[in-house]
Protein backbone atom coordinates (compact mmCIF):
# COMPACT_ATOMS: atom_id res chain seq x y z
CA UNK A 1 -6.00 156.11 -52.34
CA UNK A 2 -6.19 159.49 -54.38
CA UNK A 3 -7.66 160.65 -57.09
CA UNK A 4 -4.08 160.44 -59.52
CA UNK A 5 -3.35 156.62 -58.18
CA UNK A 6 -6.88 155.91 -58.74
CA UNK A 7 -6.88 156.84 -62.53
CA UNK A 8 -3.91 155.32 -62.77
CA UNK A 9 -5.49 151.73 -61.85
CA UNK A 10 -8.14 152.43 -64.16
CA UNK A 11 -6.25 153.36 -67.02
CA UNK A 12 -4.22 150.07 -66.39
CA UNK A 13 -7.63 148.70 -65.90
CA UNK A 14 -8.73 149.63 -69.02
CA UNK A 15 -5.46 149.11 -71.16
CA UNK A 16 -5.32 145.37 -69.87
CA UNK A 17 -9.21 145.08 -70.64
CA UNK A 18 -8.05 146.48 -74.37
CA UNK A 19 -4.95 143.96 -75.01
CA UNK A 20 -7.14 141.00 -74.08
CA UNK A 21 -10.07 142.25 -76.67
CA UNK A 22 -7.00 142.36 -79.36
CA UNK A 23 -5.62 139.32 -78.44
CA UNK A 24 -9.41 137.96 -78.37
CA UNK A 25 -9.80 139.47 -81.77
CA UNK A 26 -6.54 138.55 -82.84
CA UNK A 27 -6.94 134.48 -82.34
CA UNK A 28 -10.63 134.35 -83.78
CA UNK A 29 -10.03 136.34 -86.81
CA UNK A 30 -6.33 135.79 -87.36
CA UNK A 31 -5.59 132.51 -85.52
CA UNK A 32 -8.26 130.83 -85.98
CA UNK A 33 -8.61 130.52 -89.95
CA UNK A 34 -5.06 129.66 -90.11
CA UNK A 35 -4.75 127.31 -87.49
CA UNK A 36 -8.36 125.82 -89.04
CA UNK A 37 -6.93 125.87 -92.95
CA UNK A 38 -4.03 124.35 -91.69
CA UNK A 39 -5.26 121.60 -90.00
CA UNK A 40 -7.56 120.95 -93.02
CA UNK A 41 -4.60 120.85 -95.40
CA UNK A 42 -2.31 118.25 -93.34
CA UNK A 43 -5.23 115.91 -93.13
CA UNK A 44 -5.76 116.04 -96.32
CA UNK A 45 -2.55 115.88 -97.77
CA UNK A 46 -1.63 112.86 -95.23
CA UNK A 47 -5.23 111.05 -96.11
CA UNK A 48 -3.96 111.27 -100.16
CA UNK A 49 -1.17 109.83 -99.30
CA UNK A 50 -2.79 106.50 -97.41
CA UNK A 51 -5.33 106.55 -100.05
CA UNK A 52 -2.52 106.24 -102.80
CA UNK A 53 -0.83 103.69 -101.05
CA UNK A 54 -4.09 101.93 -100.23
CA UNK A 55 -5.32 101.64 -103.99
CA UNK A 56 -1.93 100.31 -105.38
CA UNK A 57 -1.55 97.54 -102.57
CA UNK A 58 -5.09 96.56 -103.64
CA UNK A 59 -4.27 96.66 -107.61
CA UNK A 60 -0.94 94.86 -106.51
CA UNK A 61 -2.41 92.50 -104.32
CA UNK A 62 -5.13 91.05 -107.06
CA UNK A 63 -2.54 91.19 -109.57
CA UNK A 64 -4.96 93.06 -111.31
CA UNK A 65 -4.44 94.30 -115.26
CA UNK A 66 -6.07 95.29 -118.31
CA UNK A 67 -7.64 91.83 -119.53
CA UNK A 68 -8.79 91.01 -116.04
CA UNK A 69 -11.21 94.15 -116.61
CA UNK A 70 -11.81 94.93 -119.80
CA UNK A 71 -12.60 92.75 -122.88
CA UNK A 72 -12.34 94.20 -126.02
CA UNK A 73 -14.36 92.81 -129.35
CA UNK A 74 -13.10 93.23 -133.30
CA UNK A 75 -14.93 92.79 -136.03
CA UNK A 76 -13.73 91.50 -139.60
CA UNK A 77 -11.19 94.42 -140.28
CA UNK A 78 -9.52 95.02 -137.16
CA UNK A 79 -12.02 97.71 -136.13
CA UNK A 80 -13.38 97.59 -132.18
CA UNK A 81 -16.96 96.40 -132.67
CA UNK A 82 -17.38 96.06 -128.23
CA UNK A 83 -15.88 96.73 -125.17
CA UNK A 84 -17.05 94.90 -122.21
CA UNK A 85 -16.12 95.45 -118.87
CA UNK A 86 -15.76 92.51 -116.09
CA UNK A 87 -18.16 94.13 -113.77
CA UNK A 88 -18.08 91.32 -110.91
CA UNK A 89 -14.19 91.86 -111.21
CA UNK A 90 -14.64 96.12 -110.69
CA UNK A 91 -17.07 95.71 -108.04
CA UNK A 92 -14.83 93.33 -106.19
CA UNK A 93 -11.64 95.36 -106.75
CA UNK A 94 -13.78 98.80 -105.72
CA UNK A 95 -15.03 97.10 -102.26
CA UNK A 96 -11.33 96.14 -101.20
CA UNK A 97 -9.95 99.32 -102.32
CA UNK A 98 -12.62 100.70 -99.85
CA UNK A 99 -12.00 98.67 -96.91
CA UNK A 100 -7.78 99.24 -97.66
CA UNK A 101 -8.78 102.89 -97.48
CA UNK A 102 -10.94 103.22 -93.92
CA UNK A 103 -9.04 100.80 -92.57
CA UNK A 104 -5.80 102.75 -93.05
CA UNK A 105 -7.16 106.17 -92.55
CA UNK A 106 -8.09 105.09 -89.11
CA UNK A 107 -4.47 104.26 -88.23
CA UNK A 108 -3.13 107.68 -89.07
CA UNK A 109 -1.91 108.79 -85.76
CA UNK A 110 -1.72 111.98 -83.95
CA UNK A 111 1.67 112.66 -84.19
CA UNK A 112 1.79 112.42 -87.78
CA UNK A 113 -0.40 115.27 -88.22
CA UNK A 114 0.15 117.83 -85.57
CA UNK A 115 0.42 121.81 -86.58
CA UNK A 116 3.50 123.16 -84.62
CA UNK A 117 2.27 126.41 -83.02
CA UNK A 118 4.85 128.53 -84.36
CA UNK A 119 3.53 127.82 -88.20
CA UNK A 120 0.04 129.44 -87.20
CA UNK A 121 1.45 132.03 -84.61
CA UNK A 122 4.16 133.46 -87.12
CA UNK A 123 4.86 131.57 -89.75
CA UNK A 124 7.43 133.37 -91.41
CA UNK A 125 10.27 133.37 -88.27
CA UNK A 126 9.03 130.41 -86.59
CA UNK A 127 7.58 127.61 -88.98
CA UNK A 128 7.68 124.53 -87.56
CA UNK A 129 8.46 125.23 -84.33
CA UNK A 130 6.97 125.18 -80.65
CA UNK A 131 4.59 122.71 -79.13
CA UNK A 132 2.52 120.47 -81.16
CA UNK A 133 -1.49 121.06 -81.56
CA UNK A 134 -2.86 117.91 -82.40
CA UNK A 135 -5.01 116.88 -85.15
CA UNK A 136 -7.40 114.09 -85.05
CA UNK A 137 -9.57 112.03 -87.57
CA UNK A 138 -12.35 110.95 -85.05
CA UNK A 139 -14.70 108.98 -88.02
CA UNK A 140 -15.21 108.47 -92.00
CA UNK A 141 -18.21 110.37 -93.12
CA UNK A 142 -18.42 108.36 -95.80
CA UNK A 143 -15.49 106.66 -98.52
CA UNK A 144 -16.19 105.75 -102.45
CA UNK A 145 -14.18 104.70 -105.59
CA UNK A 146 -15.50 104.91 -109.11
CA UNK A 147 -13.81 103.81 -112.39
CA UNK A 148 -13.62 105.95 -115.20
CA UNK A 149 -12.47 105.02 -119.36
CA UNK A 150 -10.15 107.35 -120.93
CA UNK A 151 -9.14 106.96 -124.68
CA UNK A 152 -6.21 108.92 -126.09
CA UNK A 153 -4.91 108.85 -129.88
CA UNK A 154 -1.44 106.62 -129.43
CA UNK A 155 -1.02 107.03 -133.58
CA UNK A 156 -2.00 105.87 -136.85
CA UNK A 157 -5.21 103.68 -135.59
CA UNK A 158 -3.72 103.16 -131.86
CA UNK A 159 -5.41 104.26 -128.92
CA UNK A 160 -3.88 104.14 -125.26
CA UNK A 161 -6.88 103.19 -123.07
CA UNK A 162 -6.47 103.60 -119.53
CA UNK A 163 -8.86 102.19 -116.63
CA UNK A 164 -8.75 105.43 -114.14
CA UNK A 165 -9.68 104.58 -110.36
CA UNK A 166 -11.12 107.83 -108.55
CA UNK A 167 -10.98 107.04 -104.78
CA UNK A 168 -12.05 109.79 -102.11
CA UNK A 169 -12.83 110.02 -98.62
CA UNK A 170 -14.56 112.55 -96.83
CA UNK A 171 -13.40 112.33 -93.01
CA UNK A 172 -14.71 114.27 -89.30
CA UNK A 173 -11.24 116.14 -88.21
CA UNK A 174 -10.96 117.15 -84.61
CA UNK A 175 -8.61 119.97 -84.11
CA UNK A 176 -8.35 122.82 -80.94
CA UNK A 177 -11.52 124.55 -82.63
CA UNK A 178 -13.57 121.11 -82.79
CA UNK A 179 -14.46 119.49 -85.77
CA UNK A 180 -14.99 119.85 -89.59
CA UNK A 181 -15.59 117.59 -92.27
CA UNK A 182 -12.57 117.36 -94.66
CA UNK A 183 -12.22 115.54 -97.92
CA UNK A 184 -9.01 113.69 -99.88
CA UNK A 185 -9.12 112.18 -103.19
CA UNK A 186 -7.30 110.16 -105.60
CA UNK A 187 -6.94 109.17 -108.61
CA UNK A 188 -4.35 106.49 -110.25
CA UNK A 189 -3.83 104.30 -113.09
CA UNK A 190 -5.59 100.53 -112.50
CA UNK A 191 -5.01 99.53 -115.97
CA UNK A 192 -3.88 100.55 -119.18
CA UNK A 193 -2.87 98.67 -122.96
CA UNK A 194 -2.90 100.05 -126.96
CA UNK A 195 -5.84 99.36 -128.89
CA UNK A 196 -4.93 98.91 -132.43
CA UNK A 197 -7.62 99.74 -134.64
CA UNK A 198 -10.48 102.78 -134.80
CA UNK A 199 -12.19 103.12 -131.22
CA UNK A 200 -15.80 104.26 -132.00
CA UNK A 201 -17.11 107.68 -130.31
CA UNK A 202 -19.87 106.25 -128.30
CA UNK A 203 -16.76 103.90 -126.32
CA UNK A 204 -15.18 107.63 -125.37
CA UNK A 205 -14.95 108.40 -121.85
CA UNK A 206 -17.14 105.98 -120.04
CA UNK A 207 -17.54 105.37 -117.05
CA UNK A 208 -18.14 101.91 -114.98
């Protein structure tokens, strides 16, 4: 072999060597994020969506409204001298809303939450095409749901008050890059009614 041929194979050598250190570059710095934000995002937004559907089957299920929660007290002129809350009820709504939620997260399958590798490759010319990388929820890192009180002026001496249920999950995702810890939250409407008559300050806001 001469001395031209054998340059030759070196520079190809060394041009090959080159492409794979873009391309190597390339996935972990361009790929990688994308392919790793969008896994994150499906998850989540798929996880919201159980969680939604979760709570509401739970609220419809235990036929569950304002009086079953909340009691509200008057004094003499109409005024709201207590609100008390039916704690044994809230604790016993939050635990099935829980067990609705992991139990349904767990059954999200594969399929429904695979990245097609055109969207990370080039999304702009080939979104949502290509084979499917799969995503994964492997466990539940942990799962809570909290009730909040919010008051809001409904008129002359009305007040809309409405029972708020916060639900989140914070879930172990296995994707092509391994795993990270994602979390999905909700928050919906339990209960709600008009309180006619003046709300005092220190009722504002609470939470149960």
């Amino acid at each position: 072999m001469n001395r031209k041929k054998r340059n030759r194979r070196r520079l190809l050598i060394a041009a090959a060597a080159g492409l794979l250190i873009a391309l190597a570059l390339l996935i972990r710095y361009r790929i990688n994020p994308v392919l790793q934000e969008l896994a994150c995002a499906s998850v989540t937004n798929e996880a919201a969506g159980v969680i939604n559907a979760a709570v509401e089957r739970a609220i419809a299920e235990r036929q569950i409204d304002y009086d079953k929660i909340v009691h509200v007290d008057k004094d003499e002129k109409g005024n709201v001298s207590a609100i008390k809350t039916n704690i044994a009820e809230i604790n016993s709504l939050k635990n099935e809303v829980l067990r609705e939620i992991d139990s349904e997260i767990m059954q999200i399958s594969v399929s429904e939450i695979s990245i097609p590798l055109g969207s990370v490759v080039l999304p702009s010319l080939f979104a949502g095409k290509g084979p499917d990388l799969p995503v994964r929820i492997v466990s539940i890192a942990s799962s809570s749901a909290n009730f909040s009180s919010v008051f809001t002026s409904a008129g002359i001496n009305q007040t809309l008050h409405q029972i708020l249920l916060n639900s989140s999950v914070t879930m172990t995702v296995l994707t092509p890059l391994g795993t990270q810890n994602v979390t999905a939250s909700s928050e919906l409407i339990a209960a709600e009614t008009v309180i006619v008559g003046v709300v005092p300050n220190t009722y504002l806001n609470r939470e149960f």
